[in-house]
Protein backbone atom coordinates (compact mmCIF):
# COMPACT_ATOMS: atom_id res chain seq x y z
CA UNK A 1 -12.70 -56.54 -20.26
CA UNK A 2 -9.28 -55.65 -18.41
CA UNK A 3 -9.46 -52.89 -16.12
CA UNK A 4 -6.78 -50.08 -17.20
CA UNK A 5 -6.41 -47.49 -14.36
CA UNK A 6 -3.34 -44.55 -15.10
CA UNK A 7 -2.78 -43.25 -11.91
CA UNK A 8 -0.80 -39.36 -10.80
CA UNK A 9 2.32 -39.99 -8.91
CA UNK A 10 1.76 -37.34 -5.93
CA UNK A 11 2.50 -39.37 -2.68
CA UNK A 12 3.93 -42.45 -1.39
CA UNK A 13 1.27 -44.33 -2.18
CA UNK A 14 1.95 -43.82 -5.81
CA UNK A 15 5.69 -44.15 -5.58
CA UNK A 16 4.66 -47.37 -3.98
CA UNK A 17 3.00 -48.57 -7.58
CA UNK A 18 5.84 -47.37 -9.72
CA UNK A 19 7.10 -50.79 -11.36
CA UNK A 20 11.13 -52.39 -11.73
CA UNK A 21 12.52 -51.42 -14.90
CA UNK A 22 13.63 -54.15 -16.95
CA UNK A 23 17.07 -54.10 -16.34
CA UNK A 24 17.70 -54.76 -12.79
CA UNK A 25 20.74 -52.27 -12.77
CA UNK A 26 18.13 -49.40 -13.12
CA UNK A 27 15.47 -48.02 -11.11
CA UNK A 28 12.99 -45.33 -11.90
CA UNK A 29 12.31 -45.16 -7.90
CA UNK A 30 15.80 -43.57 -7.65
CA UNK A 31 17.31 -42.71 -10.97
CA UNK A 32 17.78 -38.83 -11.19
CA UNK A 33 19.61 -39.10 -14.96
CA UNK A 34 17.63 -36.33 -16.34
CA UNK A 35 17.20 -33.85 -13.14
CA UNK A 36 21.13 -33.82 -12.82
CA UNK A 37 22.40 -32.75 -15.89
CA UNK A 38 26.21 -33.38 -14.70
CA UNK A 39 25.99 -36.23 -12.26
CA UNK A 40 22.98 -38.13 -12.90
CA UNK A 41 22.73 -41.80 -12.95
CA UNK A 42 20.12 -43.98 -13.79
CA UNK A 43 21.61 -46.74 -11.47
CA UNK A 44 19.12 -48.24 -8.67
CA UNK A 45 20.05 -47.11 -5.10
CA UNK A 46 18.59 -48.52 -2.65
CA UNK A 47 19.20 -45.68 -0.37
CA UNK A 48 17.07 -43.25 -2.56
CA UNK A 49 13.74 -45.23 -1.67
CA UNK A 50 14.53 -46.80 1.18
CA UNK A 51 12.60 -45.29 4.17
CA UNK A 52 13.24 -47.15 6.81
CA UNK A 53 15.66 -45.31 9.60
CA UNK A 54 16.75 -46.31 13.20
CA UNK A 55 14.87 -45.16 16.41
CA UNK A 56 16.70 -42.43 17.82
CA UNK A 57 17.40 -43.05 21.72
CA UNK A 58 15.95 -40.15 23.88
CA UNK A 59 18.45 -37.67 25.28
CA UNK A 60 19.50 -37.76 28.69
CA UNK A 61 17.78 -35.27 31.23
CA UNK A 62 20.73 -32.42 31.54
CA UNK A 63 21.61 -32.08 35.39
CA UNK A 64 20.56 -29.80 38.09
CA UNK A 65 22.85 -26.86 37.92
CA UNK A 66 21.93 -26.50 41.78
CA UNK A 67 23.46 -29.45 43.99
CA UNK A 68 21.32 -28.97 46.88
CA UNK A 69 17.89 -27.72 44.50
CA UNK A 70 15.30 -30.43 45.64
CA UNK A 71 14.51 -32.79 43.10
CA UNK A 72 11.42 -31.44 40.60
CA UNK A 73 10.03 -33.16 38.32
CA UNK A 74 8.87 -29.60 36.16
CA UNK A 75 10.51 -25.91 35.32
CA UNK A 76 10.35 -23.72 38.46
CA UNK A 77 6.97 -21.94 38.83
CA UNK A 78 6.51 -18.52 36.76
CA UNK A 79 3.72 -16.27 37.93
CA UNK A 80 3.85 -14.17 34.63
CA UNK A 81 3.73 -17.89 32.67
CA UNK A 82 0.73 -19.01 31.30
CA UNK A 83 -0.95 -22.11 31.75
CA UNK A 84 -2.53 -22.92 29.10
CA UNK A 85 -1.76 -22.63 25.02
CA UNK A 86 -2.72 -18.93 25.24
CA UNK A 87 0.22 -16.25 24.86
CA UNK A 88 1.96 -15.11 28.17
CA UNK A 89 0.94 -12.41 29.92
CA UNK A 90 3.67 -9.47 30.17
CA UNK A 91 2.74 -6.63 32.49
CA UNK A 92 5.06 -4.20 31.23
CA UNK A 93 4.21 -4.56 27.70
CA UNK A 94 2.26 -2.79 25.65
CA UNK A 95 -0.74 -3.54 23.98
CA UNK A 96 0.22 -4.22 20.44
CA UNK A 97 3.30 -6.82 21.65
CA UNK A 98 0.69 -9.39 21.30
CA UNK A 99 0.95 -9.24 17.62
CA UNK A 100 -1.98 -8.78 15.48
CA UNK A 101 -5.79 -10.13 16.77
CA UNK A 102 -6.52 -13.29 14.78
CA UNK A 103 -9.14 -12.04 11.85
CA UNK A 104 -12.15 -14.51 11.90
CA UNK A 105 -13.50 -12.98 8.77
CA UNK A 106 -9.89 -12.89 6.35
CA UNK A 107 -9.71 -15.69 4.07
CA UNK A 108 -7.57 -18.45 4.83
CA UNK A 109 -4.66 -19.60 2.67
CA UNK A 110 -4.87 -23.27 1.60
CA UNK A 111 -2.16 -25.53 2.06
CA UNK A 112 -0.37 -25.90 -0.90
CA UNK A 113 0.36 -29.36 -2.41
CA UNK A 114 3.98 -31.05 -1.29
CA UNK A 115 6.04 -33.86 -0.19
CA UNK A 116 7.50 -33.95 2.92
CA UNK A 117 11.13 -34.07 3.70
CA UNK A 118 11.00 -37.74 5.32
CA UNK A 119 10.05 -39.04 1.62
CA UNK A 120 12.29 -40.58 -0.85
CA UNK A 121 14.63 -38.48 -2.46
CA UNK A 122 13.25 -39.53 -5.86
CA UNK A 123 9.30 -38.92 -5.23
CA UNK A 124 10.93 -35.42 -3.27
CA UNK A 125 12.34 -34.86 -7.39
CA UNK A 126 9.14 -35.85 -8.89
CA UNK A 127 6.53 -33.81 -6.20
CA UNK A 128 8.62 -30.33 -6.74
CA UNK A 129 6.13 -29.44 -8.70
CA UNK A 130 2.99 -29.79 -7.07
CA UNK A 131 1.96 -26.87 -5.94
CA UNK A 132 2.79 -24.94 -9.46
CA UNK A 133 3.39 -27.24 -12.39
CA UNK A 134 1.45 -30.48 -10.98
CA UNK A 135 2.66 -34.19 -11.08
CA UNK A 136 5.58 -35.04 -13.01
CA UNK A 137 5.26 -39.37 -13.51
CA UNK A 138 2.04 -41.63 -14.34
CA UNK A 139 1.86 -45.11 -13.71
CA UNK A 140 -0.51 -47.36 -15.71
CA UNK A 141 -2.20 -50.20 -13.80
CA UNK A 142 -3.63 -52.93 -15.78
CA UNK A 143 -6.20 -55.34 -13.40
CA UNK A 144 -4.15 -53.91 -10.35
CA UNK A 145 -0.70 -54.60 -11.89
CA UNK A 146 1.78 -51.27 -12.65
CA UNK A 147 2.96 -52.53 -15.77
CA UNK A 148 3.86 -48.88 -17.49
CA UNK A 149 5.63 -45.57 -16.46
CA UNK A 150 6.46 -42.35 -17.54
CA UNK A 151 8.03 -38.92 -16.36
CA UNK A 152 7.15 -35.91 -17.78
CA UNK A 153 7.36 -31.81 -16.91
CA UNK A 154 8.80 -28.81 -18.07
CA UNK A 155 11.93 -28.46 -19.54
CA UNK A 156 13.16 -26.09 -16.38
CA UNK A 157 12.71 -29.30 -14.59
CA UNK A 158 15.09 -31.27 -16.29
CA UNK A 159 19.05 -29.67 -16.74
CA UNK A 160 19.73 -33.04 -18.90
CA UNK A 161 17.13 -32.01 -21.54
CA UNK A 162 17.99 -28.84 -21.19
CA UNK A 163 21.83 -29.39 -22.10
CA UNK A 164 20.69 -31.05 -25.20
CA UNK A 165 18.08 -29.12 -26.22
CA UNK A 166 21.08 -26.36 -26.68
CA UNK A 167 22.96 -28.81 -29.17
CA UNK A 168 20.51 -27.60 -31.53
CA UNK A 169 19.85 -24.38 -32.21
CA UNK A 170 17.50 -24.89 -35.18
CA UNK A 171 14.54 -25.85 -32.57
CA UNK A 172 12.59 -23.35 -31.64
CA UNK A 173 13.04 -21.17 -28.50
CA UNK A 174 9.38 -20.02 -27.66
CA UNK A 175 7.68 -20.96 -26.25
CA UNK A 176 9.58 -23.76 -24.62
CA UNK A 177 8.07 -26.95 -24.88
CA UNK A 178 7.07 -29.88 -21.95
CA UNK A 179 9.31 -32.74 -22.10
CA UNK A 180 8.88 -36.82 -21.31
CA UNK A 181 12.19 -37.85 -20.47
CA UNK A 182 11.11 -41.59 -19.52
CA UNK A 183 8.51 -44.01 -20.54
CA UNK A 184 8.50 -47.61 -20.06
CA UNK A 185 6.49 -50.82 -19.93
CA UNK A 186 7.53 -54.17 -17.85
CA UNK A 187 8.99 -57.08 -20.68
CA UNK A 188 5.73 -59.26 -19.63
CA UNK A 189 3.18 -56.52 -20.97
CA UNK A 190 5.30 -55.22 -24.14
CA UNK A 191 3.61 -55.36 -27.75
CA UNK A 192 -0.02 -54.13 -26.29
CA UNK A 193 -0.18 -50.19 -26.80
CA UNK A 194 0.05 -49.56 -22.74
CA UNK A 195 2.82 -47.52 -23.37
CA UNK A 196 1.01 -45.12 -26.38
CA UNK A 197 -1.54 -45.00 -24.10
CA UNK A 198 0.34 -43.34 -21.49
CA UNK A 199 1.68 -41.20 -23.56
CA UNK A 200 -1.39 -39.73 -25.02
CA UNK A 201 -2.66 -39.60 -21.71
CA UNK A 202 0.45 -37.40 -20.84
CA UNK A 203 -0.35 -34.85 -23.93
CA UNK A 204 -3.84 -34.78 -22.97
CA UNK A 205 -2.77 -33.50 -19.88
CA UNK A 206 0.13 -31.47 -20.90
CA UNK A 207 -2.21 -29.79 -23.21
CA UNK A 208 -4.72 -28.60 -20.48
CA UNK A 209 -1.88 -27.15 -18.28
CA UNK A 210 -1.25 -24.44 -21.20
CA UNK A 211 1.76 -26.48 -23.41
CA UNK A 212 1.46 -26.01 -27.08
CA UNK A 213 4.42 -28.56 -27.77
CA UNK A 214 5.97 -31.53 -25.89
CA UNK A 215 9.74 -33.29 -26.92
CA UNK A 216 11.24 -36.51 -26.25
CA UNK A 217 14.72 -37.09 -26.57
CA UNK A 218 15.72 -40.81 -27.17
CA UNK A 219 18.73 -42.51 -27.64
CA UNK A 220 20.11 -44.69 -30.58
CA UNK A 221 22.71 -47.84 -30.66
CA UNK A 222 22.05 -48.72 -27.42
CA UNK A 223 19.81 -51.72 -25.62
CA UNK A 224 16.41 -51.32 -25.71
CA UNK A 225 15.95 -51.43 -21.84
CA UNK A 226 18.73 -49.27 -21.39
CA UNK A 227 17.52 -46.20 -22.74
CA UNK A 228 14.86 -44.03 -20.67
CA UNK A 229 13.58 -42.63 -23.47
CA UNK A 230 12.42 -45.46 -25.80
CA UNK A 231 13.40 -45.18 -29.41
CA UNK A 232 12.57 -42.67 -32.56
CA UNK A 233 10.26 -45.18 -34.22
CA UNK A 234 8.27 -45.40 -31.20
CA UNK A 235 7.60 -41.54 -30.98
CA UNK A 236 6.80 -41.72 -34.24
CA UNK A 237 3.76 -44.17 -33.41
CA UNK A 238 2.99 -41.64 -30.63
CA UNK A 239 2.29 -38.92 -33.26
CA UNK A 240 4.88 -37.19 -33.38
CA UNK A 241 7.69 -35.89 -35.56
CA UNK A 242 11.37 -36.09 -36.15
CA UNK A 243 12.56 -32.26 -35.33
CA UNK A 244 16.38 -33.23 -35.38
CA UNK A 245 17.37 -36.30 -37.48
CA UNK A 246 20.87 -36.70 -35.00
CA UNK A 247 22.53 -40.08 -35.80
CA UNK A 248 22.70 -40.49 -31.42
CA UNK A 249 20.53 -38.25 -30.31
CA UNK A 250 17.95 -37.11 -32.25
CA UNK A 251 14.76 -34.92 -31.28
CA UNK A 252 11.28 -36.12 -31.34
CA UNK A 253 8.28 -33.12 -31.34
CA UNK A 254 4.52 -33.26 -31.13
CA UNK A 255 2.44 -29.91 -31.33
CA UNK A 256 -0.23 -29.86 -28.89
């Protein structure tokens, strides 16, 4: 039987597994459409996923400000330094300028869950989350092979879904649902359910972070791999329901 594996994007080493979109003029690994509700393109960018920087040279060792100082190859020697990692010792200090005594007993905070500045701009978008929400994309792996993705989180997280969610004021304000603003599956492994999979797997999970709705906002009269957000008829086949029948934009609901 095939091995299906849906794996959390929450590091590089899911980014890594997030497959091409169809259209080779868009890239999930850098297409910030939905988080930037004025500017955002779906477009690929290299740049956005690209990690790879130049070695910065060292900077040259600033000169003596003494022209006749002997040459050292250290700072000048400070009695009242220390020499180790331990604080310095100042003798005309009192005894609380050493800051509070380290509590061996006090609980320790754990570090919270986050993606480091060096990253991709894109997986920075998708692991703002972590340490509140959780992840915000899945990938589905079928035998080792990412052949499905989708993006998913609150609506707070997304000023594009946001924007249209406003269009229509007949939805309901409270409480606000999760969205999926992107699902796809690679043109080889299309017609097989991987992408209904994902997204039951995504209102599973949505459902045991506390949501008691999720929306999907596709897009009609346009190419099929040129929407992010697949078509009405497939949300339908997903479970859920048409909320706002709009002849471009219509909303898609499911009740958790």
């Amino acid at each position: 039987m095939p091995d299906v594996r849906i794996v959390d994007i929450r590091d590089a080493d899911g980014f890594g597994r997030i497959p091409p979109c169809a259209d080779p003029g868009f890239d999930h690994r850098s297409c910030d459409y939905w988080e930037d509700g004025d500017r955002g393109s779906k477009a690929a960018r290299l740049s956005w996923w690209d990690r790879s920087v130049a070695a910065e040279a060292p900077a040259p060792a600033p000169a003596s400000a003494n022209p006749f100082a002997p040459a050292s190859s250290g700072p000048a020697f400070n009695p009242f330094a220390s020499g180790g990692s331990r604080p310095s010792f100042n003798p005309f200090g009192d005894d609380d300028d050493d800051g509070p005594a380290e509590n061996p007993f006090a609980p320790r905070r754990e570090a919270r869950p986050s993606v480091g500045a060096d990253q991709p701009r894109k997986l920075q978008l998708l692991g703002r989350g972590l340490a509140v929400f959780g992840t915000y994309a899945k990938v589905l792996e079928l035998d080792g092979r990412s052949i499905a993705y989708v993006q998913f989180g609150p609506l707070s997280a997304y000023p594009r879904a946001r924007h249209l969610r406003e269009l229509y004021k007949q939805l309901p304000s409270a409480p606000l649902p999760a969205v999926i603003t992107c699902i796809s599956t690679t043109p080889e492994a299309r017609g097989e359910g991987h992408a209904r999979r994902l997204v039951a797997a995504v209102c599973d999970d949505l459902a045991g972070r506390g949501f008691s709705a999720v929306e999907a906002y596709p897009e009609r009269h346009t190419r099929a791999d040129a929407t992010s957000a697949a078509t009405p008829e497939f949300w339908v086949a997903c479970g859920f329901a048409i909320a706002v029948d709009d002849d471009r934009f219509p909303v898609l609901r499911r009740e958790l």
